[in-house]
PDB file of N, CA and C in Angstrom:
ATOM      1  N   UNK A   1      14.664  22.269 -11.564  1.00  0.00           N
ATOM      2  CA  UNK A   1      15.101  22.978 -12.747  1.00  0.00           C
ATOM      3  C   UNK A   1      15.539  24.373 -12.326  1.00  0.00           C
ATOM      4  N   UNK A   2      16.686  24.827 -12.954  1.00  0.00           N
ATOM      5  CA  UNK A   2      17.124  26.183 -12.690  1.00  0.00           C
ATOM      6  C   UNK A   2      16.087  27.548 -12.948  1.00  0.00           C
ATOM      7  N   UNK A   3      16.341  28.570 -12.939  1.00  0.00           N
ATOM      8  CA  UNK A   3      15.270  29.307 -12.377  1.00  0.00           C
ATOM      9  C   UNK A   3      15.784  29.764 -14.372  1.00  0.00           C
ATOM     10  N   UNK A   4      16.950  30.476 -14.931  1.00  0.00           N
ATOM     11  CA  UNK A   4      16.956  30.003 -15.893  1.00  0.00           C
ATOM     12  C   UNK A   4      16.585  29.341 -16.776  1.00  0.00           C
ATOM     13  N   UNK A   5      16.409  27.922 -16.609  1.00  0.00           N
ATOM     14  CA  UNK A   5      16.122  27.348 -17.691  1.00  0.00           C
ATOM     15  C   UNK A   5      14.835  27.049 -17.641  1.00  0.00           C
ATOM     16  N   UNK A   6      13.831  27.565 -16.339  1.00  0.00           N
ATOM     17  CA  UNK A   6      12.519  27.333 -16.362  1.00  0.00           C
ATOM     18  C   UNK A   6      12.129  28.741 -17.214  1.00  0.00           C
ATOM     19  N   UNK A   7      12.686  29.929 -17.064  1.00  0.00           N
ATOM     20  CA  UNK A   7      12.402  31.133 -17.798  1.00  0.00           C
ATOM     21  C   UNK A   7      12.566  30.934 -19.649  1.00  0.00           C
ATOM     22  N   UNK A   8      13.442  30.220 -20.326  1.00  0.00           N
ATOM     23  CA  UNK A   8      13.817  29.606 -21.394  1.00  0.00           C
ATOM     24  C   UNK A   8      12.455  29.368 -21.689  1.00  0.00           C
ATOM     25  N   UNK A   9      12.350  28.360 -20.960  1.00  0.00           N
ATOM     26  CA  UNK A   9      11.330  27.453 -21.679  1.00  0.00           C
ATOM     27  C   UNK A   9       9.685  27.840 -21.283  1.00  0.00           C
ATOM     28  N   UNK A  10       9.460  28.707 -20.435  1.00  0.00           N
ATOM     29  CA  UNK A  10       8.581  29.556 -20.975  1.00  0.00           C
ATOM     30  C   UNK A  10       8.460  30.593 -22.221  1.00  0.00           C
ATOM     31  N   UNK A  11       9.144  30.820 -22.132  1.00  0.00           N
ATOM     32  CA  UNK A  11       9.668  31.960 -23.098  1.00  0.00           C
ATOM     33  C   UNK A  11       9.265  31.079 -24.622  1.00  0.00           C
ATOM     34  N   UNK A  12      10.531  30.367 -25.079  1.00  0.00           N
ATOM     35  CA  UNK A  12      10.169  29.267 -25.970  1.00  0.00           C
ATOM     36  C   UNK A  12       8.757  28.624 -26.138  1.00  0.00           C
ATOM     37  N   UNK A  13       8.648  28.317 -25.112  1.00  0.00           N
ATOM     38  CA  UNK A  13       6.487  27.675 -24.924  1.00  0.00           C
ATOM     39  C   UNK A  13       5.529  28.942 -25.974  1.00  0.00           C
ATOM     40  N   UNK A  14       6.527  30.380 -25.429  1.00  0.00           N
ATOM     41  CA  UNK A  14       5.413  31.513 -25.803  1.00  0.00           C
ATOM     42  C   UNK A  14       5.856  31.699 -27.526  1.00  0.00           C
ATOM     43  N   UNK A  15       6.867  31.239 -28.242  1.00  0.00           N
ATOM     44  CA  UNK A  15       7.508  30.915 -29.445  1.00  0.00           C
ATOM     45  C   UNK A  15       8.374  32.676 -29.126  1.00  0.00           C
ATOM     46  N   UNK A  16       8.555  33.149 -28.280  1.00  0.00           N
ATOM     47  CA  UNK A  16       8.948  34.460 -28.718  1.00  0.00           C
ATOM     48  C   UNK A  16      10.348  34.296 -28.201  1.00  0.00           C
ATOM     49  N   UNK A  17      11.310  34.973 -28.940  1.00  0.00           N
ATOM     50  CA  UNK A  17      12.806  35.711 -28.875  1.00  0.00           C
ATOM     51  C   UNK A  17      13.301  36.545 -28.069  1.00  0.00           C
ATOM     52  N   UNK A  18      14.263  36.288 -27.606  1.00  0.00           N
ATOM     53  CA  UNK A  18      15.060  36.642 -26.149  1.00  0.00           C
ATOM     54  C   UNK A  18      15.487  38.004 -26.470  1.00  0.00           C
ATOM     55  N   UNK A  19      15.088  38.656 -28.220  1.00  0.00           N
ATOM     56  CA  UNK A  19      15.261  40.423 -27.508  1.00  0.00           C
ATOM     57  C   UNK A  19      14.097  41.045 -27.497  1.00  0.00           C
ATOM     58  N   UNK A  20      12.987  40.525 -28.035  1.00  0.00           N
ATOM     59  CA  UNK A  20      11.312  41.480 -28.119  1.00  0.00           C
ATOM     60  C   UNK A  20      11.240  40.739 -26.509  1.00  0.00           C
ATOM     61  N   UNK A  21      11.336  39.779 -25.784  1.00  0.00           N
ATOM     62  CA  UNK A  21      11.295  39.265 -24.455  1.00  0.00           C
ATOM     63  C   UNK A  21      11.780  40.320 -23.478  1.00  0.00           C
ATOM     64  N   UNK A  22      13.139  40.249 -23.721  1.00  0.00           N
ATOM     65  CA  UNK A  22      13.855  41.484 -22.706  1.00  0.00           C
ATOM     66  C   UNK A  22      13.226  42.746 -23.212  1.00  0.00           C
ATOM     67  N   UNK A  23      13.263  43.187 -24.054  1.00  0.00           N
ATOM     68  CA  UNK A  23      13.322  44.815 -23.818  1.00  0.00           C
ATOM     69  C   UNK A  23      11.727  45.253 -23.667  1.00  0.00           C
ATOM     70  N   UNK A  24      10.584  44.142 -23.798  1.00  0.00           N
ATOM     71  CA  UNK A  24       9.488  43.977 -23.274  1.00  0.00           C
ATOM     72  C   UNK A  24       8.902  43.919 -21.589  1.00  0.00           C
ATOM     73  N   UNK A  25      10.062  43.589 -20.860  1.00  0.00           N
ATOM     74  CA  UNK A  25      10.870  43.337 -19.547  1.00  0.00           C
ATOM     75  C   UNK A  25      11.213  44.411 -19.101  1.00  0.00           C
ATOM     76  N   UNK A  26      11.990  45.258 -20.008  1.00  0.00           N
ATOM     77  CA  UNK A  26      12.670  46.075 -19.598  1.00  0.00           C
ATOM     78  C   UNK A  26      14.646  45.899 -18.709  1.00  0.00           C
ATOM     79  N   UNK A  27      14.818  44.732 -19.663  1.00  0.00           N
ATOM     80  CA  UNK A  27      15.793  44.350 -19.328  1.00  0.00           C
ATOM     81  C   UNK A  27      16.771  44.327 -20.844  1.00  0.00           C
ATOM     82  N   UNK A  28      17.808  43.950 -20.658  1.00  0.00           N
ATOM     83  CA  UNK A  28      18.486  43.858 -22.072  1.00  0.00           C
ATOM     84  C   UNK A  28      19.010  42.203 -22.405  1.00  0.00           C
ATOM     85  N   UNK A  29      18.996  42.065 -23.837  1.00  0.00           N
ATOM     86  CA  UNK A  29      18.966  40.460 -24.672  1.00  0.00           C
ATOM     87  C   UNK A  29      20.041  40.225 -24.136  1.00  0.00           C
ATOM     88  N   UNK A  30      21.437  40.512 -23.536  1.00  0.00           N
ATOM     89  CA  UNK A  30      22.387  40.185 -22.672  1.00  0.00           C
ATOM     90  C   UNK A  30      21.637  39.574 -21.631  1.00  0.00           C
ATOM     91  N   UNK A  31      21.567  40.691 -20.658  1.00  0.00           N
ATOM     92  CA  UNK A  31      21.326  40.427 -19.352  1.00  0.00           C
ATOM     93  C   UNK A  31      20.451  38.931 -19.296  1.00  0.00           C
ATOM     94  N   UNK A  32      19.195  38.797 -20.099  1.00  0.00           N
ATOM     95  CA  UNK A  32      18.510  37.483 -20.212  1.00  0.00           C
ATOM     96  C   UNK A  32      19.078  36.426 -20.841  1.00  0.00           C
ATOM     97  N   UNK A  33      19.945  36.229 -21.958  1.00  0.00           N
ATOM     98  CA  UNK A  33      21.164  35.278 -21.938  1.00  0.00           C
ATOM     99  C   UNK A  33      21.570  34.775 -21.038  1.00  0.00           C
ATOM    100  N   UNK A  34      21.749  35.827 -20.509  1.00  0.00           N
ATOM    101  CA  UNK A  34      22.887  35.383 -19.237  1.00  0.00           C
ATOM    102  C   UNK A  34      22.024  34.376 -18.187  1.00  0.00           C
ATOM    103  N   UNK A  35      20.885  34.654 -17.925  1.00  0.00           N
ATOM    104  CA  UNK A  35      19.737  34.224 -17.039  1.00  0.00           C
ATOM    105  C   UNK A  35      19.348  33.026 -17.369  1.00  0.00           C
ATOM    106  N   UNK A  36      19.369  32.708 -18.604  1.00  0.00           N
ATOM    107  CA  UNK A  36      18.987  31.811 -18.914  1.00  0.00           C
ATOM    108  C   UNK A  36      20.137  30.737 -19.126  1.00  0.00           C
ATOM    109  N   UNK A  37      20.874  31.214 -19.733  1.00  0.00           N
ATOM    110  CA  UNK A  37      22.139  30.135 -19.395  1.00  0.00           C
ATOM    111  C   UNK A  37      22.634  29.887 -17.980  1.00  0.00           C
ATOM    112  N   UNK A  38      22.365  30.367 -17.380  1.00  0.00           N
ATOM    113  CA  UNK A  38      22.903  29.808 -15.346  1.00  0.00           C
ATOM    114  C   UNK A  38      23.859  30.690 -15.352  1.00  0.00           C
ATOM    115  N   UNK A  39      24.264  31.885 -16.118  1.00  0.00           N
ATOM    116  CA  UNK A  39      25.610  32.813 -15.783  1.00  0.00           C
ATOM    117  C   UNK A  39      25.358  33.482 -14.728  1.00  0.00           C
ATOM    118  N   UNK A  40      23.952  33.835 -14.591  1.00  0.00           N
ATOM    119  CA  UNK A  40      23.305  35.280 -13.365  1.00  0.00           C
ATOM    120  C   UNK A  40      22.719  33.785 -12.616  1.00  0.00           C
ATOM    121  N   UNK A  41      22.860  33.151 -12.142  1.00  0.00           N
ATOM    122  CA  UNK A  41      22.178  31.909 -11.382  1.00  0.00           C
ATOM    123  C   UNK A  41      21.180  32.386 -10.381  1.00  0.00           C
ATOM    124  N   UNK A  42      21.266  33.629  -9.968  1.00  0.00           N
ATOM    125  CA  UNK A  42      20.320  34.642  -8.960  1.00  0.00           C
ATOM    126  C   UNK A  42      20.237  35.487  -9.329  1.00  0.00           C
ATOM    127  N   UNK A  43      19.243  35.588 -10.286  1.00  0.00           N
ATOM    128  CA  UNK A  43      18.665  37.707 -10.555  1.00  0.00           C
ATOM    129  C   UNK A  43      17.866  37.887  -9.893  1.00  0.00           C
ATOM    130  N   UNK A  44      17.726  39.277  -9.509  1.00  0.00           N
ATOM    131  CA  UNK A  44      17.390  39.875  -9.006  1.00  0.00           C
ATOM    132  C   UNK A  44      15.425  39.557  -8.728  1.00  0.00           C
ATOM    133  N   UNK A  45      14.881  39.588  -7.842  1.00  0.00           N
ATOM    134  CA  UNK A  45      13.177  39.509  -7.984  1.00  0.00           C
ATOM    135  C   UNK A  45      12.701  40.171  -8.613  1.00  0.00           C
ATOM    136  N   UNK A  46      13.576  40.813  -8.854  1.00  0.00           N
ATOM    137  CA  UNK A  46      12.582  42.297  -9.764  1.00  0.00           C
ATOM    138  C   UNK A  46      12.827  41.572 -10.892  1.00  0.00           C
ATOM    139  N   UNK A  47      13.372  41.596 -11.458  1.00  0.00           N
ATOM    140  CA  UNK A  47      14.018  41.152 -12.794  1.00  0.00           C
ATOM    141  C   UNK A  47      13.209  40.284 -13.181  1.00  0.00           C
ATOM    142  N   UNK A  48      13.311  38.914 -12.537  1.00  0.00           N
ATOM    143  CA  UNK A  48      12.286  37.665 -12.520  1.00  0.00           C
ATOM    144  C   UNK A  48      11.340  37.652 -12.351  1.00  0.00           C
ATOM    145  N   UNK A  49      10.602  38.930 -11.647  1.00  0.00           N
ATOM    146  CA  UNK A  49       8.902  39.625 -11.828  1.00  0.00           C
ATOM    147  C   UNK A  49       8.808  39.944 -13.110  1.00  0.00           C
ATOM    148  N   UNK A  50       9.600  40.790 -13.535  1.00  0.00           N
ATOM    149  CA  UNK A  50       9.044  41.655 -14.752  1.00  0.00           C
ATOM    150  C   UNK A  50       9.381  40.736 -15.955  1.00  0.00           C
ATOM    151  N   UNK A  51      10.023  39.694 -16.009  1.00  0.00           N
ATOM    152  CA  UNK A  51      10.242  38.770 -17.150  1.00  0.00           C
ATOM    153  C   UNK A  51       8.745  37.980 -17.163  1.00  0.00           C
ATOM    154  N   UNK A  52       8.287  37.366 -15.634  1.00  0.00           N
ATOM    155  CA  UNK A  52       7.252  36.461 -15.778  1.00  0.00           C
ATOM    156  C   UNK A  52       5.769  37.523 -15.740  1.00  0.00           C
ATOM    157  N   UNK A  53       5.744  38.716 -15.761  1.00  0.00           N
ATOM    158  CA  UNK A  53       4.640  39.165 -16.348  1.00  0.00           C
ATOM    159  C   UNK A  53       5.010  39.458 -17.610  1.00  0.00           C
ATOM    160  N   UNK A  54       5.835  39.751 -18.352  1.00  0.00           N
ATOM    161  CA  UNK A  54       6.277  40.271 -19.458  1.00  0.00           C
ATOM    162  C   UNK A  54       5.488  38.928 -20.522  1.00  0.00           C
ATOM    163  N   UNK A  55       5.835  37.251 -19.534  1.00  0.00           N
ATOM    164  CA  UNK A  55       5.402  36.152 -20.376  1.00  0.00           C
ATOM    165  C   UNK A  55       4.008  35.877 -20.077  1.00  0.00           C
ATOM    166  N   UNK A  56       3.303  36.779 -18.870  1.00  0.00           N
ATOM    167  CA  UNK A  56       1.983  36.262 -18.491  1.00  0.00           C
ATOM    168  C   UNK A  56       1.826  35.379 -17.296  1.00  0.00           C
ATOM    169  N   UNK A  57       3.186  35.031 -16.458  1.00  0.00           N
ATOM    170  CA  UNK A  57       2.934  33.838 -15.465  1.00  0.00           C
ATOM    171  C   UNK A  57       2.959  34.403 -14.132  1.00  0.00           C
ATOM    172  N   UNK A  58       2.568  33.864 -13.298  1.00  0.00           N
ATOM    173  CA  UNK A  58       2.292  34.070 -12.011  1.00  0.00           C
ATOM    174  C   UNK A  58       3.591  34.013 -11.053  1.00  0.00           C
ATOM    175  N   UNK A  59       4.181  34.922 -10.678  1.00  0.00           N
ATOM    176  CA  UNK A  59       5.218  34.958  -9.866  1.00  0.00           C
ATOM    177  C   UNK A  59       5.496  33.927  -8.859  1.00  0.00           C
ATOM    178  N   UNK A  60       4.221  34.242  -8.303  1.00  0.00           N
ATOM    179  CA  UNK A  60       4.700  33.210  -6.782  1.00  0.00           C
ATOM    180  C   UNK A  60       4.122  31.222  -7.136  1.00  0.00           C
ATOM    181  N   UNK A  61       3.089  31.392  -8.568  1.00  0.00           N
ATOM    182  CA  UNK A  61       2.967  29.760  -8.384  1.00  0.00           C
ATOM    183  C   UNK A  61       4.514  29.503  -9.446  1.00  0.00           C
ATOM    184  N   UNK A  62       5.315  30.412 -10.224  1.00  0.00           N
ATOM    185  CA  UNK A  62       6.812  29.838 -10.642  1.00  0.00           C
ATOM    186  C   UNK A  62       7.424  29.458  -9.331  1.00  0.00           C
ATOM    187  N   UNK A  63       7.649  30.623  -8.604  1.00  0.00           N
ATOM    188  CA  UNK A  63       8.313  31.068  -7.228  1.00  0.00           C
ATOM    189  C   UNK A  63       8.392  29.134  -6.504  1.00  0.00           C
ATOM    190  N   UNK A  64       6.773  28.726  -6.344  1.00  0.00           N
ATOM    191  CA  UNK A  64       6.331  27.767  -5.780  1.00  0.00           C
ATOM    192  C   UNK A  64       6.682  26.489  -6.987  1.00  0.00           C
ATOM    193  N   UNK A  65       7.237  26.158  -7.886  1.00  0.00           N
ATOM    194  CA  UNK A  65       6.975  25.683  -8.871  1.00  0.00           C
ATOM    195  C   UNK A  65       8.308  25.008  -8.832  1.00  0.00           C
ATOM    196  N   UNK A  66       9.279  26.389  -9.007  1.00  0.00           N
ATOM    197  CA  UNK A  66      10.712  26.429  -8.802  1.00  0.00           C
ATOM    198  C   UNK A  66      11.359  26.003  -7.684  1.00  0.00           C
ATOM    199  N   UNK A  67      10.946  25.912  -6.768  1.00  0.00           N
ATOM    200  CA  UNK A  67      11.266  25.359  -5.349  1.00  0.00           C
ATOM    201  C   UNK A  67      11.128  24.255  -5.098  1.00  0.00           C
ATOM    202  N   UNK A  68      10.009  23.470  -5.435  1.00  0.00           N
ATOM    203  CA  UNK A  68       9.801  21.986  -5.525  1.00  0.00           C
ATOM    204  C   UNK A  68      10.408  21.148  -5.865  1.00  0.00           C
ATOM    205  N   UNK A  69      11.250  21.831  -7.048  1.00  0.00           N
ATOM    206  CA  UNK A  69      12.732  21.065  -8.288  1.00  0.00           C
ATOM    207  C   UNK A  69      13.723  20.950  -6.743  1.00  0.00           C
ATOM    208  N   UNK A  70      13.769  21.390  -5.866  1.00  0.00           N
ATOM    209  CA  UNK A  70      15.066  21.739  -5.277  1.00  0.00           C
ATOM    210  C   UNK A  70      14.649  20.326  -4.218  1.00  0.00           C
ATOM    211  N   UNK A  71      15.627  19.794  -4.065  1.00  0.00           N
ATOM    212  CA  UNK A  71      15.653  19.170  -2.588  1.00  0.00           C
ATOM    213  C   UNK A  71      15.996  19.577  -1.103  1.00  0.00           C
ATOM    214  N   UNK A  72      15.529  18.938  -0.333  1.00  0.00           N
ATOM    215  CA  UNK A  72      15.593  20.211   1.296  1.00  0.00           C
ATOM    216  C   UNK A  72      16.937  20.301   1.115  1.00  0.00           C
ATOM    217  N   UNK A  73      18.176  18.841   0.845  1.00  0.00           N
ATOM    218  CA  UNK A  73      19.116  19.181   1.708  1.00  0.00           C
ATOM    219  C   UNK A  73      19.423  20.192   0.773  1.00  0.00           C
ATOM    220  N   UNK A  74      19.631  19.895  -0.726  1.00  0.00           N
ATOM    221  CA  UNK A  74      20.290  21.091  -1.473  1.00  0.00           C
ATOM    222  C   UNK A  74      20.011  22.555  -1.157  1.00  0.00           C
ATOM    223  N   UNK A  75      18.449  22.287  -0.783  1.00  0.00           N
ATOM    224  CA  UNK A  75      18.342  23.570  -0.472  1.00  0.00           C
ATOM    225  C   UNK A  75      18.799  24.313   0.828  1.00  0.00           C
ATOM    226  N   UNK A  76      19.012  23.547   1.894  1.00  0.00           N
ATOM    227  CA  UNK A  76      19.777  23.754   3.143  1.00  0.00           C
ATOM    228  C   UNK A  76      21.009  24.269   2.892  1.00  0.00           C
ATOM    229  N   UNK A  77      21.961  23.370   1.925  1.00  0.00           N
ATOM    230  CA  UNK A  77      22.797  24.044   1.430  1.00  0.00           C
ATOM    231  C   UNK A  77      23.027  25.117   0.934  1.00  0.00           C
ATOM    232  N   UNK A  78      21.720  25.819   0.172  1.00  0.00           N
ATOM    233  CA  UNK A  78      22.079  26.812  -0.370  1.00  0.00           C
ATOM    234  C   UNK A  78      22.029  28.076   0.657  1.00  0.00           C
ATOM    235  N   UNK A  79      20.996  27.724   1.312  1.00  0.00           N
ATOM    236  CA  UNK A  79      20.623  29.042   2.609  1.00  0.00           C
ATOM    237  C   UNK A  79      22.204  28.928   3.401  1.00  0.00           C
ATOM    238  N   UNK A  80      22.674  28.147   3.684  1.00  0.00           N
ATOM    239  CA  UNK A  80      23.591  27.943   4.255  1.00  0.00           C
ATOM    240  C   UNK A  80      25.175  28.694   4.189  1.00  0.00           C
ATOM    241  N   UNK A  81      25.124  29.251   2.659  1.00  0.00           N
ATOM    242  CA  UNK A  81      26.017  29.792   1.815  1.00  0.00           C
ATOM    243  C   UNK A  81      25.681  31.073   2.003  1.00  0.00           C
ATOM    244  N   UNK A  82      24.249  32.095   2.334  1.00  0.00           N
ATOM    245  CA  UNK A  82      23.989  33.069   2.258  1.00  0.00           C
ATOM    246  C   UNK A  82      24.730  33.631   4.092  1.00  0.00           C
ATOM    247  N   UNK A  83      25.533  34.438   4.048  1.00  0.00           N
ATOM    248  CA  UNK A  83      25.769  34.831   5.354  1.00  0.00           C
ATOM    249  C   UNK A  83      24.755  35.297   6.217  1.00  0.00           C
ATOM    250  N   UNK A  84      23.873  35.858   5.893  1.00  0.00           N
ATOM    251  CA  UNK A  84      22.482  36.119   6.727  1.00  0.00           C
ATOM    252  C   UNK A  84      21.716  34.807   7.160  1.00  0.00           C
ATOM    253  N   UNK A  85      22.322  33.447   7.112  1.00  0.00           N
ATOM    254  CA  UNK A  85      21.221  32.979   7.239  1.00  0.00           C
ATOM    255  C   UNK A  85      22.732  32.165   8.332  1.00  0.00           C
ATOM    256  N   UNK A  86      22.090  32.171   9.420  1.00  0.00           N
ATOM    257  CA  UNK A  86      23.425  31.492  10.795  1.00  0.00           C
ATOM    258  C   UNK A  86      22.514  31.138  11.840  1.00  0.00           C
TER     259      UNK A  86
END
């Protein structure tokens, strides 16, 4: 599952709204739109820290959670795309 649409549906789980969410964050009801629809497909860690304490969840068991959805090769692929990674 996208890192997006796992943030959604926490969010939703918590019944709360994507602008008391963001600006609780410290982010803006744009910017998390966007996150959640797959537009920002990579925000920032910070960003995705302060959203999943903002909801109460544990960074690194999402972090670990979110990674599992992925398959090696896809995920090979993706490192693969990052120029730092040769």
């Amino acid at each position: 599952m996208a890192i997006g649409k796992s943030l959604k549906k926490l969010r939703e789980y918590r019944g709360w709204n994507q602008g008391d969410t963001a600006e609780k964050a410290g982010i803006s009801q744009t910017h998390l739109s966007k996150i959640e629809r797959g537009e920002i497909d990579t925000p920032h860690l910070d960003t995705i820290r302060s959203i999943l304490d903002t909801l109460g969840v544990n960074f690194e068991r999402f972090v670990k959670r979110v990674l599992r959805d992925v398959e090696p090769d896809e995920f090979l692929d993706i490192c693969k795309e990052d120029s730092q990674f040769e």
